[in-house]
N, C-alpha and C. Protein backbone atom coordinates (compact mmCIF):
# COMPACT_ATOMS: atom_id res chain seq x y z
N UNK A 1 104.05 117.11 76.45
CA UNK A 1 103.40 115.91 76.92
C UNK A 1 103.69 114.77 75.95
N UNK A 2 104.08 113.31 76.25
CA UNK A 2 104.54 112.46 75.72
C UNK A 2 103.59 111.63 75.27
N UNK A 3 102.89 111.39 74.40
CA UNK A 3 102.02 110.74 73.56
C UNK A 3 102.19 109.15 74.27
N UNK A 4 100.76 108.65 74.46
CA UNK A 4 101.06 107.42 74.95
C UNK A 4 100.68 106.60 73.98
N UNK A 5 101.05 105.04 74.03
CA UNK A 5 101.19 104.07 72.82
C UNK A 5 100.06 103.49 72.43
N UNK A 6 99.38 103.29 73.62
CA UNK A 6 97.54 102.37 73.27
C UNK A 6 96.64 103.05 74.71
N UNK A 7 95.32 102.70 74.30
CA UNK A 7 94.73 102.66 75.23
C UNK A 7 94.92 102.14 76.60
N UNK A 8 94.95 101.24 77.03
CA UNK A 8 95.38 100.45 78.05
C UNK A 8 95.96 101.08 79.02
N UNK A 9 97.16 102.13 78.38
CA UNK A 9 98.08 103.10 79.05
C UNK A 9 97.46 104.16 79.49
N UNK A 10 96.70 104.89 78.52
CA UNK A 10 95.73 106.23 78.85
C UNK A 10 94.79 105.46 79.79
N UNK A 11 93.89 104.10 80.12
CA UNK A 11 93.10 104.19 81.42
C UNK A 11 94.14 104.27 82.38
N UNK A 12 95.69 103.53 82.64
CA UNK A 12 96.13 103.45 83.53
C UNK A 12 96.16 104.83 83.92
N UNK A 13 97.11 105.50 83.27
CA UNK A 13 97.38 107.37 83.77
C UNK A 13 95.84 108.06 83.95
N UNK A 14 94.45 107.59 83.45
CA UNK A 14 93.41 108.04 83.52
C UNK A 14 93.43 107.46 85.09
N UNK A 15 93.65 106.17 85.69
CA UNK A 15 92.68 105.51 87.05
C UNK A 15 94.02 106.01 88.14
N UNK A 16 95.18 106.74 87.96
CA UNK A 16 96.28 107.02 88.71
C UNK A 16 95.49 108.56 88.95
N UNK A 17 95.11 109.27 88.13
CA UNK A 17 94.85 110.82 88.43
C UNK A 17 93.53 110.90 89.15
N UNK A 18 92.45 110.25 88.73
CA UNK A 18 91.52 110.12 89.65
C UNK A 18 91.68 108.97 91.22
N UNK A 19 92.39 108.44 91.57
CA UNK A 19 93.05 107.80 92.93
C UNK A 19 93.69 108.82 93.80
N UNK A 20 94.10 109.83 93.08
CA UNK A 20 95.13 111.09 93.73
C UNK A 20 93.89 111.91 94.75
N UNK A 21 92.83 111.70 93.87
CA UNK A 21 91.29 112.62 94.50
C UNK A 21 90.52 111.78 95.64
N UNK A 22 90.50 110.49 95.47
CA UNK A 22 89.78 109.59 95.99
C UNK A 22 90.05 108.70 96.50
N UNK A 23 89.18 108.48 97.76
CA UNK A 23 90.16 106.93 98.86
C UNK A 23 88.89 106.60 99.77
N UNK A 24 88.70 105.66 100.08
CA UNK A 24 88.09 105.04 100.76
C UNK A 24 87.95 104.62 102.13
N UNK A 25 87.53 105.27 103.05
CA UNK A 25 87.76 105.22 104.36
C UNK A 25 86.56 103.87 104.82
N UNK A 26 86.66 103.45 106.45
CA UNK A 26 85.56 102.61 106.58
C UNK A 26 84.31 103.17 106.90
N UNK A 27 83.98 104.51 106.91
CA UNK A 27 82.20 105.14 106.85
C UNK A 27 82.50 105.17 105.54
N UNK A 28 82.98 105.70 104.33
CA UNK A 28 82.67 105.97 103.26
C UNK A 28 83.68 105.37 102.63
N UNK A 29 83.36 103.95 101.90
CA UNK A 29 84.38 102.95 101.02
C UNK A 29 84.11 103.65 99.96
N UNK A 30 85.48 103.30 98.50
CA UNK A 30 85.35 103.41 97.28
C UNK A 30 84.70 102.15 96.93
N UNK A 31 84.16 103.29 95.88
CA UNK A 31 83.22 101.99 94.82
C UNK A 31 83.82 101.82 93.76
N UNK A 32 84.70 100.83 93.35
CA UNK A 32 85.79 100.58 92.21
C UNK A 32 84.82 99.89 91.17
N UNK A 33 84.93 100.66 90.13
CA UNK A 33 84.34 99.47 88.62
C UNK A 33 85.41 98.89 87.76
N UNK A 34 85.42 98.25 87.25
CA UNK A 34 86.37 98.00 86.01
C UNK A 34 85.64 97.21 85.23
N UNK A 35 85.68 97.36 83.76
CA UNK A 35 85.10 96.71 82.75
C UNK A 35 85.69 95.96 81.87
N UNK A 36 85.34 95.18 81.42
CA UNK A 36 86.42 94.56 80.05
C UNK A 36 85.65 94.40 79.22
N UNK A 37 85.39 94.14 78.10
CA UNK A 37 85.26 93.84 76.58
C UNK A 37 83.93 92.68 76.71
N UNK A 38 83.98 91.84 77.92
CA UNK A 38 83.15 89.91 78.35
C UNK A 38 82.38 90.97 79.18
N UNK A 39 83.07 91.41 80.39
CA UNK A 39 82.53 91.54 81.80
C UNK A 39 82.99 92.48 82.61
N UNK A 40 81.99 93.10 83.72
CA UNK A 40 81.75 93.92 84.91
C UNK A 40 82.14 93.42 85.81
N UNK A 41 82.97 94.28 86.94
CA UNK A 41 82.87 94.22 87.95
C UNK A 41 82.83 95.13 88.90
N UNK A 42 82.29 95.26 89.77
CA UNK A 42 82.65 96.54 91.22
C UNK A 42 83.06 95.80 92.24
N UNK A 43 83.56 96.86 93.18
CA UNK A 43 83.93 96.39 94.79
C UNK A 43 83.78 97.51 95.42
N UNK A 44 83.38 97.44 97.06
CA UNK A 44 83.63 98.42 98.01
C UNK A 44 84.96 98.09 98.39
N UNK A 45 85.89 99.17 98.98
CA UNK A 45 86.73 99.27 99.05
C UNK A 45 87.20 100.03 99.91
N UNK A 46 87.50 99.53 101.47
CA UNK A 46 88.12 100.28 102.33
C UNK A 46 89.51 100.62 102.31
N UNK A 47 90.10 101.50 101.94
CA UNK A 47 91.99 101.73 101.52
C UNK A 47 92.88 101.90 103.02
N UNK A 48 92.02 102.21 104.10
CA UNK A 48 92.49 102.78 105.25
C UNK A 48 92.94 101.53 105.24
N UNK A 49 91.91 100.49 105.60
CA UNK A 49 92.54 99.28 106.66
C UNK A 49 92.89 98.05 105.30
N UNK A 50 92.60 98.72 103.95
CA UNK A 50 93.18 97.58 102.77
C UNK A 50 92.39 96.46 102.70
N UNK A 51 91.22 96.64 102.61
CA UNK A 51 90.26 95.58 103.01
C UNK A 51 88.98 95.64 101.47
N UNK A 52 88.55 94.72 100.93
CA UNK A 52 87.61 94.43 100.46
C UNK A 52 86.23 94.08 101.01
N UNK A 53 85.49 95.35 101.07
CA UNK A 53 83.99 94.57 102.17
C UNK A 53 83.02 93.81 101.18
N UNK A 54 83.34 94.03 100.08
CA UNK A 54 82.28 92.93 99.38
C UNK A 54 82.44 93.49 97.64
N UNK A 55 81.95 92.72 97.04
CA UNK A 55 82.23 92.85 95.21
C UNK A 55 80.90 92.12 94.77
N UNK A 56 80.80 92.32 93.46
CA UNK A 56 79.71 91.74 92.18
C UNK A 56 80.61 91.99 91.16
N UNK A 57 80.21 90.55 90.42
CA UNK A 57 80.22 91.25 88.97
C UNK A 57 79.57 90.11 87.93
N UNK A 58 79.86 90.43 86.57
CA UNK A 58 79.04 89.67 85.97
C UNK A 58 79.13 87.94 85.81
N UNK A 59 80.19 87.96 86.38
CA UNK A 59 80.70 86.18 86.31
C UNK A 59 80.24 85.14 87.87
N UNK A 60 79.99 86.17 88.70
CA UNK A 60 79.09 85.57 89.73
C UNK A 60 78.31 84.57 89.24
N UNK A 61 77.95 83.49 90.14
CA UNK A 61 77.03 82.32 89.40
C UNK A 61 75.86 82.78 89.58
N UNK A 62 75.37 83.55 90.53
CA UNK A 62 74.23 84.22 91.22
C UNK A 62 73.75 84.67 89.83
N UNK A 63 74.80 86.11 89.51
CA UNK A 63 74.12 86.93 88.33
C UNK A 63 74.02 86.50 87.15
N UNK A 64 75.31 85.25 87.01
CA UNK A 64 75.18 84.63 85.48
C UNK A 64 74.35 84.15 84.49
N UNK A 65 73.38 83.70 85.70
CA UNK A 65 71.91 83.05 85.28
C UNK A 65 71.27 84.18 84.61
N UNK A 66 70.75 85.39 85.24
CA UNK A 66 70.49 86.61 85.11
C UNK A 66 70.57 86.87 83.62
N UNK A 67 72.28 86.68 82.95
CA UNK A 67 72.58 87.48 82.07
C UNK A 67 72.98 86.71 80.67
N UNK A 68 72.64 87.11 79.57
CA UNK A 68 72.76 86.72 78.26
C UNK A 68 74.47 86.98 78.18
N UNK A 69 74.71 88.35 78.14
CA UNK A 69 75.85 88.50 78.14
C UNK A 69 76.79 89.43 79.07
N UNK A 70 77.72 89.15 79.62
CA UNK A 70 78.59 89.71 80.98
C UNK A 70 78.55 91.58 80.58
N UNK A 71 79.11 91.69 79.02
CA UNK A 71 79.66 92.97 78.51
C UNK A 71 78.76 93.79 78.19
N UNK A 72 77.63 94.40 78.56
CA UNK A 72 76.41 95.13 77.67
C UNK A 72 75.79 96.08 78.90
N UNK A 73 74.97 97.21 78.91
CA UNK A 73 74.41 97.96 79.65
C UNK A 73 73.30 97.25 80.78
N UNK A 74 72.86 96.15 80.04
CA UNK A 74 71.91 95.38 81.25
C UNK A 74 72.61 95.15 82.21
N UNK A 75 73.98 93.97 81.91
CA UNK A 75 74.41 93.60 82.92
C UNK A 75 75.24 94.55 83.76
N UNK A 76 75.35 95.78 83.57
CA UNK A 76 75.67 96.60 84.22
C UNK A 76 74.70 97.01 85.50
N UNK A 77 73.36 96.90 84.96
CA UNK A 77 72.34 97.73 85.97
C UNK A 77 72.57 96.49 86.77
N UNK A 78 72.45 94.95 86.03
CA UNK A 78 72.60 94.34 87.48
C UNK A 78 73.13 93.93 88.25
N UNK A 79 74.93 94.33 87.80
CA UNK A 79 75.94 94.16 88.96
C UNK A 79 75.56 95.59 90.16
N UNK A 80 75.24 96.51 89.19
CA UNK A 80 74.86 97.79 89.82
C UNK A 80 74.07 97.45 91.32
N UNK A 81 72.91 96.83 91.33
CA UNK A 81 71.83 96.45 91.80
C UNK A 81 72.29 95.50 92.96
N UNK A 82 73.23 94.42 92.49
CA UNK A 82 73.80 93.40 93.49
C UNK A 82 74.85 93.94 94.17
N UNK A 83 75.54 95.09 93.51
CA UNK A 83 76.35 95.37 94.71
C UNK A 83 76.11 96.52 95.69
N UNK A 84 74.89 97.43 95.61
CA UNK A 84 74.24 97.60 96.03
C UNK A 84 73.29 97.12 97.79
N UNK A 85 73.07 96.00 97.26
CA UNK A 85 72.06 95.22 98.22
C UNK A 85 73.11 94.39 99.05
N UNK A 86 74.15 94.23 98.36
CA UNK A 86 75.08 93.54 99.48
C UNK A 86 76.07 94.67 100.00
N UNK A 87 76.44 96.08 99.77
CA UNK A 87 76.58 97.23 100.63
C UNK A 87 75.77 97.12 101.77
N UNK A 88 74.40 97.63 101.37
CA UNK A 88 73.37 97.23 102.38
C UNK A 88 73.04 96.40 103.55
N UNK A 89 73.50 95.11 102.98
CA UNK A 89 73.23 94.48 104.01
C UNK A 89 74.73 94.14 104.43
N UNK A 90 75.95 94.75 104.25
CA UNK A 90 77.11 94.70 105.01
C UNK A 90 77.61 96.00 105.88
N UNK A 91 76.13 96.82 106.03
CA UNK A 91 75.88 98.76 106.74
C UNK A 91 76.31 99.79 106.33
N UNK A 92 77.15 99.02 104.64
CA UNK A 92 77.33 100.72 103.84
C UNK A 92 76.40 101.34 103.09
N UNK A 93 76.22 102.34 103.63
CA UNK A 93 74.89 103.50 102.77
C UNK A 93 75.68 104.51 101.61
N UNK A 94 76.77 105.21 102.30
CA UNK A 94 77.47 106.57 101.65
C UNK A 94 79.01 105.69 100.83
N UNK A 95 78.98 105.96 99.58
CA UNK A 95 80.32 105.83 99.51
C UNK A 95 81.07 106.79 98.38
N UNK A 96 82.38 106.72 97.84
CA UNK A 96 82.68 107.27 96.72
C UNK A 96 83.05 106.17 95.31
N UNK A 97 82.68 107.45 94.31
CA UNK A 97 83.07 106.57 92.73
C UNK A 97 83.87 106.42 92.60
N UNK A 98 84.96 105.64 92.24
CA UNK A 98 85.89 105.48 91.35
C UNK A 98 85.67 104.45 90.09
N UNK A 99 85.61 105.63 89.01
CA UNK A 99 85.23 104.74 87.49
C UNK A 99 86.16 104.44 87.18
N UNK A 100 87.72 104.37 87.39
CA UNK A 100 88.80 103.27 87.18
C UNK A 100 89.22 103.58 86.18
N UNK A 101 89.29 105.24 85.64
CA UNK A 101 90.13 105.21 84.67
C UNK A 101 89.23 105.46 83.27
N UNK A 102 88.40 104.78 83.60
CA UNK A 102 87.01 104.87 82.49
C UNK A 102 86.26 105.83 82.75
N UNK A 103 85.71 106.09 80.87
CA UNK A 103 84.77 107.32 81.26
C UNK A 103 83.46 107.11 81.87
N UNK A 104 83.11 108.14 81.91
CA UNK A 104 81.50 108.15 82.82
C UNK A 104 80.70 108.20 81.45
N UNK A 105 80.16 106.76 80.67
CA UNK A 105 79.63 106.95 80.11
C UNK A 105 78.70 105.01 79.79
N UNK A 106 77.60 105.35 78.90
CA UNK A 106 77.84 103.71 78.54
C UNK A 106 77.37 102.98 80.03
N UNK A 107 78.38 101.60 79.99
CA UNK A 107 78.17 100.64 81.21
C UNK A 107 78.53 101.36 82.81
N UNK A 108 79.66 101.90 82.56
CA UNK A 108 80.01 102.68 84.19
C UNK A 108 78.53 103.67 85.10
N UNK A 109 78.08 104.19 83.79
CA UNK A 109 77.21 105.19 84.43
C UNK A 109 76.03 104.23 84.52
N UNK A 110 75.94 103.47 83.73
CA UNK A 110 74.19 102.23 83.87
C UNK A 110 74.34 101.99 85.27
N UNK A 111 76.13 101.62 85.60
CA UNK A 111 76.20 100.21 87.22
C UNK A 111 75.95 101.51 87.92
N UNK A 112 76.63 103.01 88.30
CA UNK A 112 76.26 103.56 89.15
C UNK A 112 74.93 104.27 89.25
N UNK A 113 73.99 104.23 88.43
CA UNK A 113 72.77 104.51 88.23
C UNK A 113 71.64 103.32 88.84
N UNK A 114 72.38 102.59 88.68
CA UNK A 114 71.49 101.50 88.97
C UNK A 114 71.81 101.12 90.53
N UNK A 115 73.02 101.07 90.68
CA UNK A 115 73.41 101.53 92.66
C UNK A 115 73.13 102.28 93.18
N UNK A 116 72.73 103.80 92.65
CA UNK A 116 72.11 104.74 93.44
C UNK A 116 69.93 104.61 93.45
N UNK A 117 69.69 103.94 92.53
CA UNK A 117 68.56 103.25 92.36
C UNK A 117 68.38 102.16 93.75
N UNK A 118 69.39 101.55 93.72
CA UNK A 118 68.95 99.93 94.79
C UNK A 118 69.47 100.80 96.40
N UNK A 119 70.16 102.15 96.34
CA UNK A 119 70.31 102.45 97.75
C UNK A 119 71.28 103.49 98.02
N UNK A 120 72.08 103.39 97.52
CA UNK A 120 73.44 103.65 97.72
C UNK A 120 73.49 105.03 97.46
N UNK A 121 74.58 106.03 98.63
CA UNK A 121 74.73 107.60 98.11
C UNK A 121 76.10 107.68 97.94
N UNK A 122 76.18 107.99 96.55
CA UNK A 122 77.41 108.67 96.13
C UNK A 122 77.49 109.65 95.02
């Protein structure tokens, strides 16, 4: 196995091996996170028809108010929470995770903790 050079590379080959498992149909979209260093984001994600049914994240003007800072476990619960309620009110209940490469730990697990809190089954 060929040693990779930085991080960056290990999420990519990390968010390629979990995509091989997981896809998003229109009853059951993926729930994509990605994080950076500032800020959160998720999306539902229909792959069949290549479609985006709706996103949050921390740079929304909505949530910005909300948040001291984009990068931290709060603002996780409350992209969690907003994307959530706008699933909801766009008729998705069931969907699947995709943590993007990232571990299940920290901010990823706050946003999906906090989405299965405001509604959501996955």
């Amino acid at each position: 196995m060929i040693k990779l050079k930085n991080r960056k590379e290990q999420n990519r080959r990390r968010h390629i091996r979990v995509r091989k498992k997981i896809s998003g149909v229109p009853e059951c979209p993926r729930l994509a996170v990605y994080r950076s260093t500032k800020h959160i984001y998720a999306q539902l994600i229909d792959d069949v028809n290549k479609v985006t049914i709706c996103s949050a994240s921390s740079i929304d003007k909505d949530l910005r108010e909300k948040l001291a800072h984009g990068g931290n476990i709060d603002a996780a619960k409350v992209v969690g929470e907003a994307i959530a309620q706008k699933a909801l009110k766009a008729g998705v209940k069931d969907c699947v995770f995709d943590r993007g490469g990232f571990l299940y730990h920290g901010r990823v697990s706050a946003l999906a903790d906090a989405a299965r809190e405001a509604g959501l089954n996955f």
